[in-house]
N, C-alpha and C. Protein backbone atom coordinates (compact mmCIF):
# COMPACT_ATOMS: atom_id res chain seq x y z
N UNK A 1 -31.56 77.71 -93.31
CA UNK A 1 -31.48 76.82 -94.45
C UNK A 1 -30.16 76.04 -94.43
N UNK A 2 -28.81 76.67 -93.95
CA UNK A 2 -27.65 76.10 -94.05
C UNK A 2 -27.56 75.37 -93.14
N UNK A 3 -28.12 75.59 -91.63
CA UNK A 3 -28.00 74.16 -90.59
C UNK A 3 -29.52 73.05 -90.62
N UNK A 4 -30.21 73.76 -91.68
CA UNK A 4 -30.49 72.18 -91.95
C UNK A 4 -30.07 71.71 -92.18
N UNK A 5 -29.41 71.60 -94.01
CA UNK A 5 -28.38 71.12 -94.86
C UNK A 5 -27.37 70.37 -94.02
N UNK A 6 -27.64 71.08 -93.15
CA UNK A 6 -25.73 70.73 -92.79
C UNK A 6 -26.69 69.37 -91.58
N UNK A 7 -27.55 69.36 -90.77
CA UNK A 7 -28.37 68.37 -89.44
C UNK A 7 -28.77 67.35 -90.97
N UNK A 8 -29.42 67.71 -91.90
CA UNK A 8 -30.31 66.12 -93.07
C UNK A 8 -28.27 65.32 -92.99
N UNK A 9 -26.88 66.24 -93.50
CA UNK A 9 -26.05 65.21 -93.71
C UNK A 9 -25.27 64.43 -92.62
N UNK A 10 -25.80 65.20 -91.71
CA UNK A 10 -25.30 64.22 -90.20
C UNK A 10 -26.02 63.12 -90.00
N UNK A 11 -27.39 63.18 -90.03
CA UNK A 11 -28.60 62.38 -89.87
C UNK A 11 -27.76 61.45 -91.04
N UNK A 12 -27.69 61.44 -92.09
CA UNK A 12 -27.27 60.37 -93.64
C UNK A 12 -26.19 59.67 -93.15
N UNK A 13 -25.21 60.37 -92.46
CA UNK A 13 -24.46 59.82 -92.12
C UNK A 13 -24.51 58.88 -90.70
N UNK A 14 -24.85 59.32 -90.11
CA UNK A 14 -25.42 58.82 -88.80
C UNK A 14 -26.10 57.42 -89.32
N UNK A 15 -27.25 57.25 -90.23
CA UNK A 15 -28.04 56.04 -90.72
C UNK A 15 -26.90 55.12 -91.31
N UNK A 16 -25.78 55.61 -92.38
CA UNK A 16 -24.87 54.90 -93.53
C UNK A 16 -24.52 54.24 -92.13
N UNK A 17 -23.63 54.69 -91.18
CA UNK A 17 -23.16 53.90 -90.19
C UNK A 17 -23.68 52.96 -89.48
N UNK A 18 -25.01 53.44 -89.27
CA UNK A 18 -25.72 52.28 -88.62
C UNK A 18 -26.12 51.11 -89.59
N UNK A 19 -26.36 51.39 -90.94
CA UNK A 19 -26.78 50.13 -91.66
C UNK A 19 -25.53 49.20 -91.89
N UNK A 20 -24.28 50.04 -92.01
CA UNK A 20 -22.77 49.30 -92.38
C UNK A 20 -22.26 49.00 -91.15
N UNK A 21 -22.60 49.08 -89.78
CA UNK A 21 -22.42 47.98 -89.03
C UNK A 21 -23.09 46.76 -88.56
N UNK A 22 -24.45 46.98 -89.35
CA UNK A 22 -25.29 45.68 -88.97
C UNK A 22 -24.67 45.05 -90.41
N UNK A 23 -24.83 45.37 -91.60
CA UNK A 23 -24.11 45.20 -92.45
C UNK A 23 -22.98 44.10 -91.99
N UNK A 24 -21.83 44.64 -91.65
CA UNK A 24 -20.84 43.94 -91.12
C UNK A 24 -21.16 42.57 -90.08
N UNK A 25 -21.77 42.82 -89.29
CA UNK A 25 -22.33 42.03 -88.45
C UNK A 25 -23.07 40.97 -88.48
N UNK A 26 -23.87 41.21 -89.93
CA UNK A 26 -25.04 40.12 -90.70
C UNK A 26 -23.66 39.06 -91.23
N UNK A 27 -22.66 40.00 -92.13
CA UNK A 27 -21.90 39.09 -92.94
C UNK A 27 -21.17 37.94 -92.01
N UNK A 28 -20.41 38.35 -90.89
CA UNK A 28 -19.22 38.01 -89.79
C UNK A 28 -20.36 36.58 -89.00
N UNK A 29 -21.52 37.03 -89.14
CA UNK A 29 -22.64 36.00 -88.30
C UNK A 29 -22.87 34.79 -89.14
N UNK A 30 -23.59 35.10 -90.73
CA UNK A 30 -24.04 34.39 -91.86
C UNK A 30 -22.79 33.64 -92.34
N UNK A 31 -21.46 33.69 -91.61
CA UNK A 31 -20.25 32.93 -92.43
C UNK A 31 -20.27 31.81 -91.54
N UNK A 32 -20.14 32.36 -90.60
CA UNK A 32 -20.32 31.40 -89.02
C UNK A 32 -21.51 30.50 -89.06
N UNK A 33 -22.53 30.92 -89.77
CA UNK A 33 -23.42 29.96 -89.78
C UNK A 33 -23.37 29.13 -91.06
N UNK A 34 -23.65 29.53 -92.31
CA UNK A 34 -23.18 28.77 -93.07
C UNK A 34 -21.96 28.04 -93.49
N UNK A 35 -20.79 28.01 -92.77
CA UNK A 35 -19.42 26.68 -92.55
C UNK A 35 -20.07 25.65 -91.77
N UNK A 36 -20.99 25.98 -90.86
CA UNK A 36 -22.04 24.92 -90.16
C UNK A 36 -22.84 23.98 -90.98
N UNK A 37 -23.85 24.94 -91.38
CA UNK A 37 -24.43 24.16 -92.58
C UNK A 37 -24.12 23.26 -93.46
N UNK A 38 -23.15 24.11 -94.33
CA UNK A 38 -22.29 23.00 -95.39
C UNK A 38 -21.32 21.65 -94.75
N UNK A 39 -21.01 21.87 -93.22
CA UNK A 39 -20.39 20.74 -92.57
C UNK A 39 -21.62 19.85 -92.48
N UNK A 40 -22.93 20.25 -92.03
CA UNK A 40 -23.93 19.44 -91.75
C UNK A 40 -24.51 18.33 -92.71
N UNK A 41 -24.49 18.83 -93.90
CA UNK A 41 -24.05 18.23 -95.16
C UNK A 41 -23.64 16.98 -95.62
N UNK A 42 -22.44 17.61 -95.30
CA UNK A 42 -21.25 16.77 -95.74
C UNK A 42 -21.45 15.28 -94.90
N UNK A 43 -21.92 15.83 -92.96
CA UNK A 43 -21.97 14.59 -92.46
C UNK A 43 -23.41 13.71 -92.72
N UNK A 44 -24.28 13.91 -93.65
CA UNK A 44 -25.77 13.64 -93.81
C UNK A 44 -25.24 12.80 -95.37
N UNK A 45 -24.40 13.73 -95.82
CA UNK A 45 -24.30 12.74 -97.35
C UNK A 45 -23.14 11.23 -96.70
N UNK A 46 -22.07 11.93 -95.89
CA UNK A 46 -21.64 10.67 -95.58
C UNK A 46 -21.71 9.40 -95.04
N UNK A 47 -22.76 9.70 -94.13
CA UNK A 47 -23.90 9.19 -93.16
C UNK A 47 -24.37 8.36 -93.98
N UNK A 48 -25.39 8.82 -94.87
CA UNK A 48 -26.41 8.06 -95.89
C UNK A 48 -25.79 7.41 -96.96
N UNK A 49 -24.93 7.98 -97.22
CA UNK A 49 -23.89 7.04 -98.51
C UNK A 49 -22.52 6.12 -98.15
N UNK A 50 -22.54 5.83 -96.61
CA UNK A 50 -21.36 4.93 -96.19
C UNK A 50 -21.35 3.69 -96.72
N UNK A 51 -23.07 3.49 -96.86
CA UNK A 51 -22.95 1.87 -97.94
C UNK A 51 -22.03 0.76 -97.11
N UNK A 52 -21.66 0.60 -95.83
CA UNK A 52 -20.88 -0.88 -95.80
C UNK A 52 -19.74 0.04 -95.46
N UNK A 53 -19.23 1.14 -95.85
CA UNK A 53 -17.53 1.69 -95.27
C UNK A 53 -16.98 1.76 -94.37
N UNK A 54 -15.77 1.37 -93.59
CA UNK A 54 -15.44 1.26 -92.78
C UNK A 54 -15.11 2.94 -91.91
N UNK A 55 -14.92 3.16 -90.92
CA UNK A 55 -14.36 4.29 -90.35
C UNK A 55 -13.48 4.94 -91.13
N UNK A 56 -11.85 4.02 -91.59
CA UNK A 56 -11.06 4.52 -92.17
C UNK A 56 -11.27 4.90 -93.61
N UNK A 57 -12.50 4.38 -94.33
CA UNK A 57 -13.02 4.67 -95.38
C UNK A 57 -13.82 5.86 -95.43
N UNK A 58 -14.34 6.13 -94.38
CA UNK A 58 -15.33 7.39 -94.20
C UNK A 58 -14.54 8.48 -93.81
N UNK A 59 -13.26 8.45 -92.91
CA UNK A 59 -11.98 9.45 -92.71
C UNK A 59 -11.44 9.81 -93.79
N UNK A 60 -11.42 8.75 -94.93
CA UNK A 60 -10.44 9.10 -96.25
C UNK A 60 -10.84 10.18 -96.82
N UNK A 61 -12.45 10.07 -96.73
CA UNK A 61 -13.49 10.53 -97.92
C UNK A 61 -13.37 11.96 -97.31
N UNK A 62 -13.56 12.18 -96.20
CA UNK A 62 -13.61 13.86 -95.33
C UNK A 62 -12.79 14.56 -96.03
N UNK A 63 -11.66 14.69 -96.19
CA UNK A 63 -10.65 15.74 -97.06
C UNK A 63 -11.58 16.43 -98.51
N UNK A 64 -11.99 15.01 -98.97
CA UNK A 64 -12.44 15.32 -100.44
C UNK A 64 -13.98 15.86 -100.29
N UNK A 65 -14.59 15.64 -99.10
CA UNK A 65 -15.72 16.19 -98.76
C UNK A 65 -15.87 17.49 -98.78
N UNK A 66 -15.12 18.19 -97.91
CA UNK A 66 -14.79 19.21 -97.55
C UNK A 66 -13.77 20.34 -99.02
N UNK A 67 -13.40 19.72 -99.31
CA UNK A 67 -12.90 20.32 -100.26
C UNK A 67 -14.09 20.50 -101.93
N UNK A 68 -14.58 19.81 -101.32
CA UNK A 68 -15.89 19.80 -102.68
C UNK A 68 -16.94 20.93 -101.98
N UNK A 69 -17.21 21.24 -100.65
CA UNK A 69 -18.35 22.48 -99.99
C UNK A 69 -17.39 23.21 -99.49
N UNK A 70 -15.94 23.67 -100.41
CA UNK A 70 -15.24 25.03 -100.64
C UNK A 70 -15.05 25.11 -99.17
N UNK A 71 -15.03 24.10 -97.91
CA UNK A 71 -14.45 24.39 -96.43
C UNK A 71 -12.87 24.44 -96.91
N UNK A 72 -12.16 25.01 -96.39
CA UNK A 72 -10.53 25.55 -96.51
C UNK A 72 -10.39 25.24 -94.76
N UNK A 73 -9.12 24.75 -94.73
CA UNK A 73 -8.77 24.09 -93.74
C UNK A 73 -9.06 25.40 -92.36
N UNK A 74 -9.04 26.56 -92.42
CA UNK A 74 -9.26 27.79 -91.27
C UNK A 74 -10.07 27.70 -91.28
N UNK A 75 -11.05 27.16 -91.92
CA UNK A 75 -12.85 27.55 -91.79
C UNK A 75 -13.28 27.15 -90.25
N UNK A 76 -12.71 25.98 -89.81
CA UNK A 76 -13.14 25.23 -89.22
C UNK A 76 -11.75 25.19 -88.01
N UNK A 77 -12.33 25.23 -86.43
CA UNK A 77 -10.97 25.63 -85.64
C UNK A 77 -10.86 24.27 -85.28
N UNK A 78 -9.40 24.06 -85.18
CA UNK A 78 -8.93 22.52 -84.28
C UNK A 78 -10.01 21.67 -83.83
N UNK A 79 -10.69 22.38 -82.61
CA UNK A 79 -11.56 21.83 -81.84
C UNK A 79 -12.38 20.94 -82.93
N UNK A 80 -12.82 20.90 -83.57
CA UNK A 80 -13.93 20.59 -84.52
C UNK A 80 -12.89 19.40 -84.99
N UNK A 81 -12.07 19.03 -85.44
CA UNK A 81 -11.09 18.04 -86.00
C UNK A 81 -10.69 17.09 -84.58
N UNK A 82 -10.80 17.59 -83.80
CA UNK A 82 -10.34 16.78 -82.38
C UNK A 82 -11.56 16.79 -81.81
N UNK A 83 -12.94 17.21 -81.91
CA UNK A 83 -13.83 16.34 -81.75
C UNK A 83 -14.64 15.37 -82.42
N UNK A 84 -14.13 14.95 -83.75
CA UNK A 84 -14.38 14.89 -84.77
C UNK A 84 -14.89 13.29 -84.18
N UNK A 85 -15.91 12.66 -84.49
CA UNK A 85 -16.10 11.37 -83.99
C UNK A 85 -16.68 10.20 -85.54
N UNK A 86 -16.45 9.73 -86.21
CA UNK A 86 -16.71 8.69 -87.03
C UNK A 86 -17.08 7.07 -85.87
N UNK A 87 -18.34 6.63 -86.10
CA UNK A 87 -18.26 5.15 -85.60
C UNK A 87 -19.26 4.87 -86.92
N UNK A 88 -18.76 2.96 -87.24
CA UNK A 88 -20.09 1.94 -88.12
C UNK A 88 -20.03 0.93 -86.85
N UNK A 89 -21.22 0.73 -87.22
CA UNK A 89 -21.69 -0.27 -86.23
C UNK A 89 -22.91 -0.98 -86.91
N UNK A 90 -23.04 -2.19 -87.16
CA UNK A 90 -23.74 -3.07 -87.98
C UNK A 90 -24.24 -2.48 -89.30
N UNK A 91 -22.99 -1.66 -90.29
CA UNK A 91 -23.14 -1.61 -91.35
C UNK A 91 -23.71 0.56 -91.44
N UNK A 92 -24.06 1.27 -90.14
CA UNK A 92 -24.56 2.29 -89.91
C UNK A 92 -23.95 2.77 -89.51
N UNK A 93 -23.04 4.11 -89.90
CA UNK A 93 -22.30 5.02 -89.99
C UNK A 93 -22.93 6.25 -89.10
N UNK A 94 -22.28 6.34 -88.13
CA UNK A 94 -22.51 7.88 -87.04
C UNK A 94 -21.44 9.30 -87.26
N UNK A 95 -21.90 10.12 -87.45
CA UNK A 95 -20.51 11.38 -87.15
C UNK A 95 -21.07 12.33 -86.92
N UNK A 96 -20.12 12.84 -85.79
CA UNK A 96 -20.35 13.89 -85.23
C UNK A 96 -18.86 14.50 -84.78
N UNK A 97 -19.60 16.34 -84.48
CA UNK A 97 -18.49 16.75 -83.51
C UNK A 97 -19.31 17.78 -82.72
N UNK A 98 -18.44 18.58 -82.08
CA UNK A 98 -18.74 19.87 -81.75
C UNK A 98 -17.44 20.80 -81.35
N UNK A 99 -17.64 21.78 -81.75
CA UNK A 99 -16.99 22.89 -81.68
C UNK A 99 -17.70 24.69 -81.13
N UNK A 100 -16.52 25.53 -80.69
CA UNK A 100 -17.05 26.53 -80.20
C UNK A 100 -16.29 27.50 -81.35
N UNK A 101 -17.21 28.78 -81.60
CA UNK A 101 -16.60 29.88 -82.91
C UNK A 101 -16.94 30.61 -82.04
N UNK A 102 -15.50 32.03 -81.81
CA UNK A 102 -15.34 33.17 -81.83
C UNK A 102 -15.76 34.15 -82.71
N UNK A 103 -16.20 35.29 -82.74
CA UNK A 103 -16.30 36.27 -83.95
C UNK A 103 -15.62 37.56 -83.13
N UNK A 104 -14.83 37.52 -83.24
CA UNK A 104 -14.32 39.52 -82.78
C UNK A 104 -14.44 40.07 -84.07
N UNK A 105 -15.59 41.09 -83.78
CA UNK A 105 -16.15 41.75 -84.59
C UNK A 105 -15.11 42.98 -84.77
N UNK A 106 -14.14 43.61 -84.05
CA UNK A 106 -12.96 44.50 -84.02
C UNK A 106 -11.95 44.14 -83.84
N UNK A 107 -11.70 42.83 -83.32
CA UNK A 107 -10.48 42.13 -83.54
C UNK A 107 -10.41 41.64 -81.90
N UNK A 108 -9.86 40.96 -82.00
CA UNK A 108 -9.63 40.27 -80.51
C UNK A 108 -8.56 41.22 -79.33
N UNK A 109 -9.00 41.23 -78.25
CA UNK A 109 -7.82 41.87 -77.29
C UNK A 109 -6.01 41.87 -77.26
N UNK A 110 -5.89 42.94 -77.62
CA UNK A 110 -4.05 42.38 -77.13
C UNK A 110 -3.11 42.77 -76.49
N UNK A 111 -4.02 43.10 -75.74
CA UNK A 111 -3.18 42.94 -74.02
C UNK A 111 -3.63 41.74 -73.35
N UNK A 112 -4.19 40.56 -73.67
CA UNK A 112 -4.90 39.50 -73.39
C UNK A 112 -4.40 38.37 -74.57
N UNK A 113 -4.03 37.57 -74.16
CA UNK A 113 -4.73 36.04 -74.68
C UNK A 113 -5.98 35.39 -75.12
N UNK A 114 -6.39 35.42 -76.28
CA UNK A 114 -7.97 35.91 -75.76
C UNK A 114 -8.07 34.28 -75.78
N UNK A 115 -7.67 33.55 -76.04
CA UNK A 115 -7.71 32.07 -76.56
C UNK A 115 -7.91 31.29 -75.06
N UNK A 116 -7.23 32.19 -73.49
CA UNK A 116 -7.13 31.59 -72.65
C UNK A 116 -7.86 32.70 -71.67
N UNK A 117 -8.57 31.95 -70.44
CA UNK A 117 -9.35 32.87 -69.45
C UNK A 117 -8.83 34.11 -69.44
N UNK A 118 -9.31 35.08 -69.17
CA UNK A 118 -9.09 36.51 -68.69
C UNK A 118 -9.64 37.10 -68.02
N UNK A 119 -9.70 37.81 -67.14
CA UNK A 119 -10.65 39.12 -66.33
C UNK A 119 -11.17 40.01 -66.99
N UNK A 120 -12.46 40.65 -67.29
CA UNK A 120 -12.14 42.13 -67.63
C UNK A 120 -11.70 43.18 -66.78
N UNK A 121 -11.25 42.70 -65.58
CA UNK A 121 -10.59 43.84 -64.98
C UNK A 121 -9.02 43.90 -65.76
N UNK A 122 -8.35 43.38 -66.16
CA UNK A 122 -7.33 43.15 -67.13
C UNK A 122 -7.32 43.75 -68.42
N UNK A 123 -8.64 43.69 -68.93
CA UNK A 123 -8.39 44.66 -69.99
C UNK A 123 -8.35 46.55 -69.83
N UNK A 124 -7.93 47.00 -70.46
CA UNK A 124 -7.82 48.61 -70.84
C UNK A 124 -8.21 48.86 -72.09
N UNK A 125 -8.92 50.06 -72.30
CA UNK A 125 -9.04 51.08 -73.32
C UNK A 125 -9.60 50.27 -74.37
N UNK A 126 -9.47 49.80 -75.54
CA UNK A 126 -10.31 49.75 -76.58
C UNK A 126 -10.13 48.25 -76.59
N UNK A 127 -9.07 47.28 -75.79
CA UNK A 127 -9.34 45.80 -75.52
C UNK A 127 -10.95 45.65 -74.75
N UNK A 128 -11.42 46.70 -74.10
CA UNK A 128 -12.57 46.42 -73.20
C UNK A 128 -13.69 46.51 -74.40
N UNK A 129 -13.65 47.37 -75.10
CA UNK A 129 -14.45 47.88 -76.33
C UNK A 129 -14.89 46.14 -77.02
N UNK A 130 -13.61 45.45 -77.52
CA UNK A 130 -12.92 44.92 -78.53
C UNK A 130 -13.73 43.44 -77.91
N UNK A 131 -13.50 43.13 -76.41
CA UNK A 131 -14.13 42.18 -75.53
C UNK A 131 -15.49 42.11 -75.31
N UNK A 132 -16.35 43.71 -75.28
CA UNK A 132 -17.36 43.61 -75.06
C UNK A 132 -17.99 43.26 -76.65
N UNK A 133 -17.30 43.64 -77.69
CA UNK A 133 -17.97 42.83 -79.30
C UNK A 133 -17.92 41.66 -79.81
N UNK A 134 -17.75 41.12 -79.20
CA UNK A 134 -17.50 39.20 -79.12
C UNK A 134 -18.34 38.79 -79.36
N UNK A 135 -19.04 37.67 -80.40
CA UNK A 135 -19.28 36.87 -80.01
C UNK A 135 -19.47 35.40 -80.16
N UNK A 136 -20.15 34.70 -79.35
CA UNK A 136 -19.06 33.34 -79.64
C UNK A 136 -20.77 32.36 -79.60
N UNK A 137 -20.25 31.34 -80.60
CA UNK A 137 -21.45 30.45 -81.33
C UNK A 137 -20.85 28.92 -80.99
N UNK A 138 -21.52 27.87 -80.21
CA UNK A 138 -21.51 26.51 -80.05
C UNK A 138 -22.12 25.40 -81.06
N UNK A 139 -21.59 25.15 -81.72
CA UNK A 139 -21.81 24.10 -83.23
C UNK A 139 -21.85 22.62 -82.75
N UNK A 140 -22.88 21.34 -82.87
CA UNK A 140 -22.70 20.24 -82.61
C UNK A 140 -23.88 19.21 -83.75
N UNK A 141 -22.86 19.64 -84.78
CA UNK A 141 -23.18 18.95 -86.34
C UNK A 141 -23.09 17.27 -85.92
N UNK A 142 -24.09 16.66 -86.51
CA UNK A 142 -24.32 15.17 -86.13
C UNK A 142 -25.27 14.60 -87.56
N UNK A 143 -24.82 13.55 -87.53
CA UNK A 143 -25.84 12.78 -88.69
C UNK A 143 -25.76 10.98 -88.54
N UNK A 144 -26.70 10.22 -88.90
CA UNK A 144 -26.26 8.70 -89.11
C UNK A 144 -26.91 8.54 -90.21
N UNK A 145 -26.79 7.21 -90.04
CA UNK A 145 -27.44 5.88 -91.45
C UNK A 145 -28.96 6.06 -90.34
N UNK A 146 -29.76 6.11 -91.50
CA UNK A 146 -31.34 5.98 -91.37
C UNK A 146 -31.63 4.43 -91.06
């Protein structure tokens, strides 16, 4: 009777863990995807509502865009701002970018750079762990004038 008791709270525990790392994993994924979304947005309302605006008129507006779909300047890495493309061309407004997102689900390596190539023969001990939970999502948000 007592090593049941004792095998049903391993088993409970055994499940809590497994649901609170997909758990974790749903959230760390669903953030990554929705900063996408709400960018996609932003370039579909700006797109359709350029009305005649020039580039530097449609650049102005981005700050206040973004700050109205709660993006905070980390949401979104460099890359995405330096691929950032605005063109009008006979009155029709294009934008686009693309960017690449990391997720270290345990935190990134640090005995590594993780920002720059690496080997995994280079990593050790729980950087290999930390490398093999990665993972990484390619974003290429686009919209014009209809």
């Amino acid at each position: 009777m007592q090593a049941e008791r004792g095998f049903s709270t391993i088993k409970m525990i055994f499940w809590l863990a497994v649901i609170g790392a997909a758990g974790w994993v749903a959230v760390a994924v669903t953030n990554v995807y929705f900063i996408d979304w709400k960018v996609q947005e932003i370039f579909d309302g700006a797109a359709h509502n350029s009305g005649g605006r020039t580039v530097a008129e449609i650049q102005a507006k981005m700050p206040e865009l973004y700050r109205l779909n709660s993006i905070l300047p980390g949401d979104l890495p460099d890359e995405y701002y330096d691929n950032l493309l605005i063109s009008v061309t006979e009155g029709k407004a294009y934008i686009s970018s693309f960017y690449h997102v990391t997720v270290w689900l345990i935190g990134p390596p640090e005995d590594v750079n993780p920002d720059e190539e690496y080997d995994d023969a280079d990593l050790r001990g729980l950087d290999k762990v930390r490398a093999k939970l990665r993972m990484d999502f390619d974003f290429a948000p686009s919209s014009s004038t209809p």
